[in-house]
PDB file of N, CA and C in Angstrom:
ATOM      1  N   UNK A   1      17.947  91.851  47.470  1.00  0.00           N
ATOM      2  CA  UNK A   1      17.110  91.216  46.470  1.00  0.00           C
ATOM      3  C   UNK A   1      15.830  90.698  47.141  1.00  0.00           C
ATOM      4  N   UNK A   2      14.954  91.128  46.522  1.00  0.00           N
ATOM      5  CA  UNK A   2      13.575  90.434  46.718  1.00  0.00           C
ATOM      6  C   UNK A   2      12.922  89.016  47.046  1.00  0.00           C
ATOM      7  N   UNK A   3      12.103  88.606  47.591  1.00  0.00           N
ATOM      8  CA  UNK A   3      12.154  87.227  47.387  1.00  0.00           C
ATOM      9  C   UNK A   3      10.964  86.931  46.454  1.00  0.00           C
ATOM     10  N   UNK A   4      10.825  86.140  45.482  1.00  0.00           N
ATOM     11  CA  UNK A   4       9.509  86.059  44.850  1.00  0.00           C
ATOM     12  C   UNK A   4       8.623  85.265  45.617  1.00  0.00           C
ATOM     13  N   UNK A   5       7.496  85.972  45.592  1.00  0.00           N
ATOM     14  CA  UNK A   5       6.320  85.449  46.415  1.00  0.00           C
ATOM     15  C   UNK A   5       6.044  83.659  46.069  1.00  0.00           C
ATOM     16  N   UNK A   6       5.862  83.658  44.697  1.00  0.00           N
ATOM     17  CA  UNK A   6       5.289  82.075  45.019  1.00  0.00           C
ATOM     18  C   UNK A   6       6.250  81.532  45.285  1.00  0.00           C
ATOM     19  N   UNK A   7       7.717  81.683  45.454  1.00  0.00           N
ATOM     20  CA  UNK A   7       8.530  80.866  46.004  1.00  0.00           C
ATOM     21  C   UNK A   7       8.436  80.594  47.359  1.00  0.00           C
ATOM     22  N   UNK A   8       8.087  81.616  47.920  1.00  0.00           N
ATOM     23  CA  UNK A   8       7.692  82.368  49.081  1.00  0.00           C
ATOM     24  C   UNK A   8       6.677  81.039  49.542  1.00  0.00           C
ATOM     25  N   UNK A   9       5.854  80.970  48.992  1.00  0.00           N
ATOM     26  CA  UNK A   9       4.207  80.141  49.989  1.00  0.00           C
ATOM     27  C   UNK A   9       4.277  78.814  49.190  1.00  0.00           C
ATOM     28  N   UNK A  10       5.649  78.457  48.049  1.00  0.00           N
ATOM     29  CA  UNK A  10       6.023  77.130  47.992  1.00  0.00           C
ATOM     30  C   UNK A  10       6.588  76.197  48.967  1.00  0.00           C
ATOM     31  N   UNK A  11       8.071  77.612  49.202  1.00  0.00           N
ATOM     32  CA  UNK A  11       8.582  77.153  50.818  1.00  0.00           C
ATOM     33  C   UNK A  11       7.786  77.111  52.147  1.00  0.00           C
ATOM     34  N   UNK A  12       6.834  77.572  52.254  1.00  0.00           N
ATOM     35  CA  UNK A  12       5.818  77.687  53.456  1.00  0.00           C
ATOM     36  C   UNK A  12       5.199  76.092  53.332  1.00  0.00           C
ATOM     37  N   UNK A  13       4.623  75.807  51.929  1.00  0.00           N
ATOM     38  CA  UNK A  13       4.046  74.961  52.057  1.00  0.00           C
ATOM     39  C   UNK A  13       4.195  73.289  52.008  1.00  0.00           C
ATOM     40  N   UNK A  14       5.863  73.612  51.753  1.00  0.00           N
ATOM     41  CA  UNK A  14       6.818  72.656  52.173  1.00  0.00           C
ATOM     42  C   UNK A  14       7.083  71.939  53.241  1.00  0.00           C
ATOM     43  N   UNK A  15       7.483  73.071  53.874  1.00  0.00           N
ATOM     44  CA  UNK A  15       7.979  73.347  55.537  1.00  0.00           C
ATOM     45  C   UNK A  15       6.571  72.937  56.251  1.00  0.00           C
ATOM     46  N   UNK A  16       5.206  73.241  56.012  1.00  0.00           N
ATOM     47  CA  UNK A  16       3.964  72.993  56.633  1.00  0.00           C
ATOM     48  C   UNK A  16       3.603  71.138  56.383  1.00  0.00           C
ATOM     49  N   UNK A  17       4.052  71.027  55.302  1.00  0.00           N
ATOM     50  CA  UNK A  17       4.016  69.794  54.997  1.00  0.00           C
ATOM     51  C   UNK A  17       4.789  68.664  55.905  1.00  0.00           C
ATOM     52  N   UNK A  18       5.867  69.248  56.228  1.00  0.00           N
ATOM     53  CA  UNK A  18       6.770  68.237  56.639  1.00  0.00           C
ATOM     54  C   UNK A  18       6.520  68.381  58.298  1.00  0.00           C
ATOM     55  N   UNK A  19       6.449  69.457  58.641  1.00  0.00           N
ATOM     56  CA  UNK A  19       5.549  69.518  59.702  1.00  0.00           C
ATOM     57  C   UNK A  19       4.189  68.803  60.300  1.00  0.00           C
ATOM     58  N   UNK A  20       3.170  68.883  58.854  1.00  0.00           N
ATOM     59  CA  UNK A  20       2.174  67.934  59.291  1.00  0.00           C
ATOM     60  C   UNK A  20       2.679  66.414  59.310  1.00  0.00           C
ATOM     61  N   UNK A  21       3.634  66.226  58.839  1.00  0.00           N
ATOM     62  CA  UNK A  21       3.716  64.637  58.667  1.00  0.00           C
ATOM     63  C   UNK A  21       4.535  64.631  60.480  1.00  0.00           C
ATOM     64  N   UNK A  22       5.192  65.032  60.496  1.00  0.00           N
ATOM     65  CA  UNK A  22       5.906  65.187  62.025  1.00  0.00           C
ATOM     66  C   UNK A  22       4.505  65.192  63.327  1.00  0.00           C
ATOM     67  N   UNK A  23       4.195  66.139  62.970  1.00  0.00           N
ATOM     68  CA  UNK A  23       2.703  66.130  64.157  1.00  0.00           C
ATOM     69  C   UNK A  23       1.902  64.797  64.395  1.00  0.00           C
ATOM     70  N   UNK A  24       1.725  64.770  62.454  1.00  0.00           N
ATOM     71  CA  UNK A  24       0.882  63.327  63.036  1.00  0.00           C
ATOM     72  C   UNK A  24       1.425  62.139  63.248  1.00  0.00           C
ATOM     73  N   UNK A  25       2.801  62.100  62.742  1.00  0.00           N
ATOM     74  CA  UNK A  25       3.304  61.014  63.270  1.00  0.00           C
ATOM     75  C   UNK A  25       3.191  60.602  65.157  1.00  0.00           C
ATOM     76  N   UNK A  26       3.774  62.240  65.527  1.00  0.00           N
ATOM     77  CA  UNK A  26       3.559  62.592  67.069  1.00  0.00           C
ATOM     78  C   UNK A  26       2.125  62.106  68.000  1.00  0.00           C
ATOM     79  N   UNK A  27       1.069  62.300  66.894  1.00  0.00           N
ATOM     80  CA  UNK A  27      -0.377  61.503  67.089  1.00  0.00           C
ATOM     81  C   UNK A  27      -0.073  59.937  67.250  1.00  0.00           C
ATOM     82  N   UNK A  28       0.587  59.654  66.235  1.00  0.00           N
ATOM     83  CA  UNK A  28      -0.069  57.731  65.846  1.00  0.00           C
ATOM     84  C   UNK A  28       0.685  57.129  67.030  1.00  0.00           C
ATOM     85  N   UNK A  29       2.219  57.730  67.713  1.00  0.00           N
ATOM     86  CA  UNK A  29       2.648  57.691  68.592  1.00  0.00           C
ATOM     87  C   UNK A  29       1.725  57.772  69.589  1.00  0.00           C
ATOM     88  N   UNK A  30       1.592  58.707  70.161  1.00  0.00           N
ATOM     89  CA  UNK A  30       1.062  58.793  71.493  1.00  0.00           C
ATOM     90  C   UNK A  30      -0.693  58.110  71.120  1.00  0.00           C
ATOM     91  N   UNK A  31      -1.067  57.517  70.288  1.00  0.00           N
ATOM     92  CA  UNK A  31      -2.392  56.858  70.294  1.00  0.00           C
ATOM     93  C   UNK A  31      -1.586  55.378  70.963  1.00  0.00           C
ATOM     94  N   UNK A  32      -0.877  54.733  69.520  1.00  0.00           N
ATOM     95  CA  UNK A  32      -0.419  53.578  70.225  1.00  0.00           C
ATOM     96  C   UNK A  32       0.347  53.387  71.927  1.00  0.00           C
ATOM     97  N   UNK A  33       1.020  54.590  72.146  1.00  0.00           N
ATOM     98  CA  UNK A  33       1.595  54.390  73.754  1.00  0.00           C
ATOM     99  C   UNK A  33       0.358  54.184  74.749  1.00  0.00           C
ATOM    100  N   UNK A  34      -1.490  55.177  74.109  1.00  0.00           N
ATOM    101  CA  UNK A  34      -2.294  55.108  74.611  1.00  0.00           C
ATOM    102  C   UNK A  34      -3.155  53.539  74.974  1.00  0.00           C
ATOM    103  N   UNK A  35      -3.151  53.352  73.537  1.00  0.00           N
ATOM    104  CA  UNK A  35      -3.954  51.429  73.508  1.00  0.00           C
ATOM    105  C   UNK A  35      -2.957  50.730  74.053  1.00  0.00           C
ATOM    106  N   UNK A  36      -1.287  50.576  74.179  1.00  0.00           N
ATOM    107  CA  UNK A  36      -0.858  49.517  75.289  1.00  0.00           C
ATOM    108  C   UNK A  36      -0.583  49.866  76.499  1.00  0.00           C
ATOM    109  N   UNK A  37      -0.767  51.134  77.036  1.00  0.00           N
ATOM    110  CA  UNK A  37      -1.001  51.512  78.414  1.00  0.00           C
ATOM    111  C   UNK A  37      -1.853  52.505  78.467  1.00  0.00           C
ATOM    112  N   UNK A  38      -3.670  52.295  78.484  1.00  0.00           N
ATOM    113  CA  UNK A  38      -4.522  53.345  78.825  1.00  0.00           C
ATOM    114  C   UNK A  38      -4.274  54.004  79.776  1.00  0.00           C
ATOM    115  N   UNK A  39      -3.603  54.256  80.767  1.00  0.00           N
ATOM    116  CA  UNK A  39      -2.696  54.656  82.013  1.00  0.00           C
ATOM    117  C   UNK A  39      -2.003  55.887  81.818  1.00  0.00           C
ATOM    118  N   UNK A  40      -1.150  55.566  80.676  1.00  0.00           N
ATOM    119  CA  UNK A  40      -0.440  56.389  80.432  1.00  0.00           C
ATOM    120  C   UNK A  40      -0.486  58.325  80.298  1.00  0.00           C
ATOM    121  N   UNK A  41       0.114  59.091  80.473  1.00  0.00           N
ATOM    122  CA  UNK A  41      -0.214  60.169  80.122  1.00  0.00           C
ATOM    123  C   UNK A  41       0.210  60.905  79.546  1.00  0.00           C
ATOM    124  N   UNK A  42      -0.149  61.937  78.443  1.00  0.00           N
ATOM    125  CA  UNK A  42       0.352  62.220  77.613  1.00  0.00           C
ATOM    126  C   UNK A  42       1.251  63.544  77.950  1.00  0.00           C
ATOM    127  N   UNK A  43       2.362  63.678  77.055  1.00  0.00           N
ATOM    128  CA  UNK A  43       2.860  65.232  77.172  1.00  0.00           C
ATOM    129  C   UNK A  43       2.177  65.969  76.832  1.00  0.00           C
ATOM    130  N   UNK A  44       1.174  66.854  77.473  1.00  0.00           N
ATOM    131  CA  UNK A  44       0.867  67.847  76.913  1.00  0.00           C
ATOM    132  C   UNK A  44       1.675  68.785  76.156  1.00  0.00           C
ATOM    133  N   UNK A  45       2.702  69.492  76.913  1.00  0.00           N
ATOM    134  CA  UNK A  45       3.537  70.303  76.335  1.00  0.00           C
ATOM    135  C   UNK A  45       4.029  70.029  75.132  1.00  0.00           C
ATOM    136  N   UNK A  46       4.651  68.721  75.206  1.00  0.00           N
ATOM    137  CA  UNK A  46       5.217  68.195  73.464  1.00  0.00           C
ATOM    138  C   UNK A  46       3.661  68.452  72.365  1.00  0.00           C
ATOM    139  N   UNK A  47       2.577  67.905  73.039  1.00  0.00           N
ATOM    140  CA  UNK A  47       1.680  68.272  71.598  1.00  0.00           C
ATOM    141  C   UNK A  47       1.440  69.544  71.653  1.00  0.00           C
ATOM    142  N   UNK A  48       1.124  70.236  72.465  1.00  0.00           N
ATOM    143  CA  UNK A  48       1.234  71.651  72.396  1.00  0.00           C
ATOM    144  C   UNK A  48       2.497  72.471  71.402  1.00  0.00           C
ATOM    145  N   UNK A  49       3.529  71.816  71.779  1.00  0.00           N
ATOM    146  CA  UNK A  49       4.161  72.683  70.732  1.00  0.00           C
ATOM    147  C   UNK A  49       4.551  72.423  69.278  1.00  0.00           C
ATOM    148  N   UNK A  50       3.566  70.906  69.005  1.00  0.00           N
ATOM    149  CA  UNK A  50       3.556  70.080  67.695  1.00  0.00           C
ATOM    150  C   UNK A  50       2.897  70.752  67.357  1.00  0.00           C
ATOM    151  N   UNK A  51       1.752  71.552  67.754  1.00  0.00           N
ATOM    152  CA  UNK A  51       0.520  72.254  67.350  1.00  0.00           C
ATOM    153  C   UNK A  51       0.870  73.699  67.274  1.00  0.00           C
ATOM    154  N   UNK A  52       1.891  74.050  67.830  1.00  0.00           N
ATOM    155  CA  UNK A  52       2.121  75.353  67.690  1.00  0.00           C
ATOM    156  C   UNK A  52       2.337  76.157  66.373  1.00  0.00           C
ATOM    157  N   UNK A  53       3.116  75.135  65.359  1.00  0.00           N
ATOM    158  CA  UNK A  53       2.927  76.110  64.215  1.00  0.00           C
ATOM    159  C   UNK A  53       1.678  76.087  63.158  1.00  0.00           C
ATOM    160  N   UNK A  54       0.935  75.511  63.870  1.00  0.00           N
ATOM    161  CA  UNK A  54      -0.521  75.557  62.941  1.00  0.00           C
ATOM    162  C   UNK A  54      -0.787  76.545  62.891  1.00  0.00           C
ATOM    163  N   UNK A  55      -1.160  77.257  63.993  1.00  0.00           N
ATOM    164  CA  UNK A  55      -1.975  78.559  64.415  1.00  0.00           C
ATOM    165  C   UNK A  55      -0.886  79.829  63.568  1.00  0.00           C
ATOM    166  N   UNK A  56       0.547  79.500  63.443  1.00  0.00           N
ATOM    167  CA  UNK A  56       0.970  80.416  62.845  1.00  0.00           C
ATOM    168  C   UNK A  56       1.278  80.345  61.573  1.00  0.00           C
ATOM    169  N   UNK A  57       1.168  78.757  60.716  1.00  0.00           N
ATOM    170  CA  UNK A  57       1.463  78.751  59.307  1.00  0.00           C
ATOM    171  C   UNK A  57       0.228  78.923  58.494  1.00  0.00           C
ATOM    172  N   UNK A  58      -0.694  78.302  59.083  1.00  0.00           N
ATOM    173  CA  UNK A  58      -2.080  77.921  58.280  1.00  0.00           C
ATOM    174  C   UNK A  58      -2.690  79.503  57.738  1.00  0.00           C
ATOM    175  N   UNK A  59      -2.830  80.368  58.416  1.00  0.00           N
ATOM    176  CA  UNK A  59      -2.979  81.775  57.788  1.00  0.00           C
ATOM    177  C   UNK A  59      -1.966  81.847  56.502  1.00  0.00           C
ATOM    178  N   UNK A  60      -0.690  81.856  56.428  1.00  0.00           N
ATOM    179  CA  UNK A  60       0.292  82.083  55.662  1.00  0.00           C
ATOM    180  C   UNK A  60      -0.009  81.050  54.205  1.00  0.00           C
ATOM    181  N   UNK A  61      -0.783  79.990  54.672  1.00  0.00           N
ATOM    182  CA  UNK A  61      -1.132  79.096  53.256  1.00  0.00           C
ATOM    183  C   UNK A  61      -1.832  79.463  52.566  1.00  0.00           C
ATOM    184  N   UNK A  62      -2.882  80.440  52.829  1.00  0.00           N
ATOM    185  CA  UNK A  62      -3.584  81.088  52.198  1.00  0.00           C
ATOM    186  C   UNK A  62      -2.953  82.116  51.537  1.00  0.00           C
ATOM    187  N   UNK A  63      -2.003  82.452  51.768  1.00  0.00           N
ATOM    188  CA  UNK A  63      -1.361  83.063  50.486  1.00  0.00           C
ATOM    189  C   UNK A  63      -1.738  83.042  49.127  1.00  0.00           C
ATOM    190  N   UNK A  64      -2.258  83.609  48.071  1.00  0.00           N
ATOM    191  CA  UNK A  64      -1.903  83.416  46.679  1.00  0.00           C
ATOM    192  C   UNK A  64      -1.286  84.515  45.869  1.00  0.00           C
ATOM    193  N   UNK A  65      -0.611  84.180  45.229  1.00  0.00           N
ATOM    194  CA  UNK A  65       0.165  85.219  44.002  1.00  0.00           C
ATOM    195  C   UNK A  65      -0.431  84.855  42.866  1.00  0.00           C
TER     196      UNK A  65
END
């Protein structure tokens, strides 16, 4: 069975959603760890891979049916 498309880039835009709220939470985090220890350093890798599904969902939002 098929899947219907706008269900299709509803669930995308779900899943992207809950994602952005995750990322930026991952931001407000590592800002505040930043202002009480300017010292500190960040994971790159962890935001790197917070950022990773941008580059692969954000095309897919553009979807329309």
């Amino acid at each position: 069975m098929e899947s219907d498309p706008q269900q299709l880039v509803m669930e995308i835009e779900r899943k992207a959603t809950r994602e952005t709220r995750k990322y930026l939470a991952s931001l407000l985090e590592a800002d505040d760890r930043l202002r009480k220890d300017p010292k500190c350093l960040l994971n790159i890798n962890e935001i790197e891979r917070s950022c990773a599904w941008v580059s692969h969902a954000v095309p897919l939002l553009n979807i329309r049916t």
